[in-house]
Protein backbone atom coordinates (compact mmCIF):
# COMPACT_ATOMS: atom_id res chain seq x y z
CA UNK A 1 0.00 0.00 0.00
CA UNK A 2 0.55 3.93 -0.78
CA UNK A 3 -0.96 6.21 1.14
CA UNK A 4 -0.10 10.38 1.06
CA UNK A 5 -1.18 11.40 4.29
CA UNK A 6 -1.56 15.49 4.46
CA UNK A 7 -2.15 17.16 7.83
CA UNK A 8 -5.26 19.16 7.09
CA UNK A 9 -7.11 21.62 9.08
CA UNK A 10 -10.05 20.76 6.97
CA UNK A 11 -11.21 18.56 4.09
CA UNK A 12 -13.40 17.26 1.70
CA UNK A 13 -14.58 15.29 -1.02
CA UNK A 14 -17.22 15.56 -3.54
CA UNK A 15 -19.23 13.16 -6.13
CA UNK A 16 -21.01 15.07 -8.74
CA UNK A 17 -21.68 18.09 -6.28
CA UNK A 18 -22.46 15.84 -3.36
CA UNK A 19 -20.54 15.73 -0.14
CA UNK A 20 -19.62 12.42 0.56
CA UNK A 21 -16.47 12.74 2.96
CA UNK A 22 -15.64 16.02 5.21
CA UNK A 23 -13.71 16.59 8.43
CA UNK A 24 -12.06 19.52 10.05
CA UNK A 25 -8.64 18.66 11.81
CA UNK A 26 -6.69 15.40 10.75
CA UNK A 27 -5.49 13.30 8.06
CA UNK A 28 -6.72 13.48 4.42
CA UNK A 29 -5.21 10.00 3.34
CA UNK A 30 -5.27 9.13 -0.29
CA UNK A 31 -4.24 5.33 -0.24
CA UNK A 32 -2.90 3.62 -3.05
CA UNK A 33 -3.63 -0.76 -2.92
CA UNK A 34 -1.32 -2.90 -4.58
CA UNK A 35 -1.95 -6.27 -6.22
CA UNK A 36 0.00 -8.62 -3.49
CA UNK A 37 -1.14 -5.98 -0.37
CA UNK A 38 -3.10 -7.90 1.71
CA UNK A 39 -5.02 -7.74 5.69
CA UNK A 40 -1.18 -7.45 7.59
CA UNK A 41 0.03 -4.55 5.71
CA UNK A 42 -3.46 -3.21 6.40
CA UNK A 43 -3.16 -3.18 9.58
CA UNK A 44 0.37 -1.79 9.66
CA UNK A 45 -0.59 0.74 7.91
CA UNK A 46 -3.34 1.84 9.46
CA UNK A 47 -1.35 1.97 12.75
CA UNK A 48 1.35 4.13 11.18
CA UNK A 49 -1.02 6.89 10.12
CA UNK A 50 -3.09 6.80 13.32
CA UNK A 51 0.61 7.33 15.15
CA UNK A 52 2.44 9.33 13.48
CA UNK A 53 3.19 12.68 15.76
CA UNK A 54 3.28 15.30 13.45
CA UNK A 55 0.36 17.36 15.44
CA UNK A 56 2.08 20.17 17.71
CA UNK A 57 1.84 19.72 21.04
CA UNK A 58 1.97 23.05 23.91
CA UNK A 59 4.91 23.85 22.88
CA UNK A 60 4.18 24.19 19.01
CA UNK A 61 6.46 20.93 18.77
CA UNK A 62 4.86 18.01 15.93
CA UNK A 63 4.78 15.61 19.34
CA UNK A 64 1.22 14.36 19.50
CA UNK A 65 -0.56 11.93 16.62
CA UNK A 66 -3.80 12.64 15.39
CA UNK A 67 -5.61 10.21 17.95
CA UNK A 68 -4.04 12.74 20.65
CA UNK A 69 -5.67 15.85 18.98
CA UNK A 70 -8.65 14.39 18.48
CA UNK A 71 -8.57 14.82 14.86
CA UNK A 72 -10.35 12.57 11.92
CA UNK A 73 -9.52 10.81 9.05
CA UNK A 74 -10.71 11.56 5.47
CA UNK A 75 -9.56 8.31 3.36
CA UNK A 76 -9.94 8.17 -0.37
CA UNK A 77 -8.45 5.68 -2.71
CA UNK A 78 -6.29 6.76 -5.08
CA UNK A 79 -4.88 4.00 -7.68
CA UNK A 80 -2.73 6.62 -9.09
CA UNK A 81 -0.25 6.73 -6.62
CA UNK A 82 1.00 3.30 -8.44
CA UNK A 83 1.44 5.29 -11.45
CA UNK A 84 4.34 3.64 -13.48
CA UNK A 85 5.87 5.83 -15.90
CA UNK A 86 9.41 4.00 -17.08
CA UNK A 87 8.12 3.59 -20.90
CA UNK A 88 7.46 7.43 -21.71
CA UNK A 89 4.75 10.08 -20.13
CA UNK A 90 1.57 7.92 -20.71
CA UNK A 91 0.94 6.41 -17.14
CA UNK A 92 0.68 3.19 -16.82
CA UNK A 93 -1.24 1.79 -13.94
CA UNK A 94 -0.94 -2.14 -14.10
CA UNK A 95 0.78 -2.42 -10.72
CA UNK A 96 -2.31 -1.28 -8.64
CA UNK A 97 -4.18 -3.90 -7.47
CA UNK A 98 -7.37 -4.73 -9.56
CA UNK A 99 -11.34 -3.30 -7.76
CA UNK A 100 -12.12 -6.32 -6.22
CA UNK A 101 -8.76 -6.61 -4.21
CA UNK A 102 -8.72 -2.82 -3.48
CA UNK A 103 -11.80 -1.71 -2.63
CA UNK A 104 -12.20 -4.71 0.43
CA UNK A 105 -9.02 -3.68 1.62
CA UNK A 106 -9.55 0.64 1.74
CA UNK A 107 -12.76 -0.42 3.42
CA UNK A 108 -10.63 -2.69 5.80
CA UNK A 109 -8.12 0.11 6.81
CA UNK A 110 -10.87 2.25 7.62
CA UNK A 111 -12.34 0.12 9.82
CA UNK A 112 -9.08 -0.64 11.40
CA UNK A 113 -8.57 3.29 12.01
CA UNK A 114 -12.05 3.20 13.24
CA UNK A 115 -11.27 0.54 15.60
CA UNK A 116 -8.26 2.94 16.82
CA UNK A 117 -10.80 5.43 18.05
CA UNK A 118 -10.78 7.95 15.23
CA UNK A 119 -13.67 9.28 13.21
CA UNK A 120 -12.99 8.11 9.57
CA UNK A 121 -14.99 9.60 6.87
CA UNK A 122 -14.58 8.27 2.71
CA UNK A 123 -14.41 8.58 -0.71
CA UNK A 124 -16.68 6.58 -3.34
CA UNK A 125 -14.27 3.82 -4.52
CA UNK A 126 -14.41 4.13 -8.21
CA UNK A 127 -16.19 7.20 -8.45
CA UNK A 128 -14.45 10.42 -10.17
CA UNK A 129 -14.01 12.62 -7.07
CA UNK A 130 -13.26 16.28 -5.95
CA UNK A 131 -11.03 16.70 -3.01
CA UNK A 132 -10.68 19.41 -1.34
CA UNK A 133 -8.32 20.46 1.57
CA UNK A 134 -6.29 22.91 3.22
CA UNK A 135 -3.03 21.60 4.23
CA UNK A 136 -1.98 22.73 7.36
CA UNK A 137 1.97 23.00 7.46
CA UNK A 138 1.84 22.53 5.15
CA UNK A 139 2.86 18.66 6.45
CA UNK A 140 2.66 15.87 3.77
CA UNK A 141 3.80 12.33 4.63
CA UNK A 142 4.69 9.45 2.24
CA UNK A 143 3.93 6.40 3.45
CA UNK A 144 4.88 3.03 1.50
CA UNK A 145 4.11 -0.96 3.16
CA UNK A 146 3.83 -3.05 0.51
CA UNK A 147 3.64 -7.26 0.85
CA UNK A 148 6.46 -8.56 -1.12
CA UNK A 149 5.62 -10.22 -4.25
């Protein structure tokens, strides 16, 4: 798995004018699934963005995670992110993992975030989506836990 975790201070994400996904402080994840990815690097995943301490504490330090700020999680899938483009400009996307592997395991590692006390709100898998955000940092994270082949 991919994901591109941006601290936000809000975001959201619209299908055909409709809100389908909004939160105010947090994570906007956009979470890549590849073809071999499978319920373990779910789960390790979904620990690493619920930890990571790039909130600011008191002091104005990034020491707390967004669990510790109470802050959400808006996570949209995104097979772009496996984007392949060694042959010339045309992407090719044949290393993201086909819909039916994908879309059970973005809904798994928002229900594992879930289970980690956070407020997760979604995409449409599939769908062709409007994101919006403001990116507060701005702090951007690249996060990459793939299963081997």
């Amino acid at each position: 798995m991919r994901a591109v975790c941006q601290r936000v201070s809000r975001a959201r994400v619209t299908v055909e004018g409709e809100v389908v996904g909004e939160i105010g402080l947090g994570w906007l994840v956009l979470l890549g699934v590849g073809p071999n990815d499978d319920d373990v690097v779910a789960v390790r995943l979904a620990d690493k963005i619920v930890g990571l301490r790039v909130f600011e504490d008191e002091a104005g330090k990034m020491n707390r995670s967004v669990l510790d700020v109470g802050g959400s999680v808006l996570l949209v899938s995104q097979f772009t992110l496996y984007a392949d483009l060694s042959r010339g400009r045309g992407p090719c996307f044949t290393g993201a993992a086909p819909p039916a592997i994908a879309e059970p395991l973005v809904e798994r590692v928002a229900e594992l975030i879930r289970e980690r006390g956070l407020t997760v709100a979604t995409g449409r898998f599939g769908a062709l989506m409007d994101v919006e955000l403001t990116n507060r940092g701005p702090v951007t994270i690249v996060l990459t836990d793939e299963a081997s082949s």
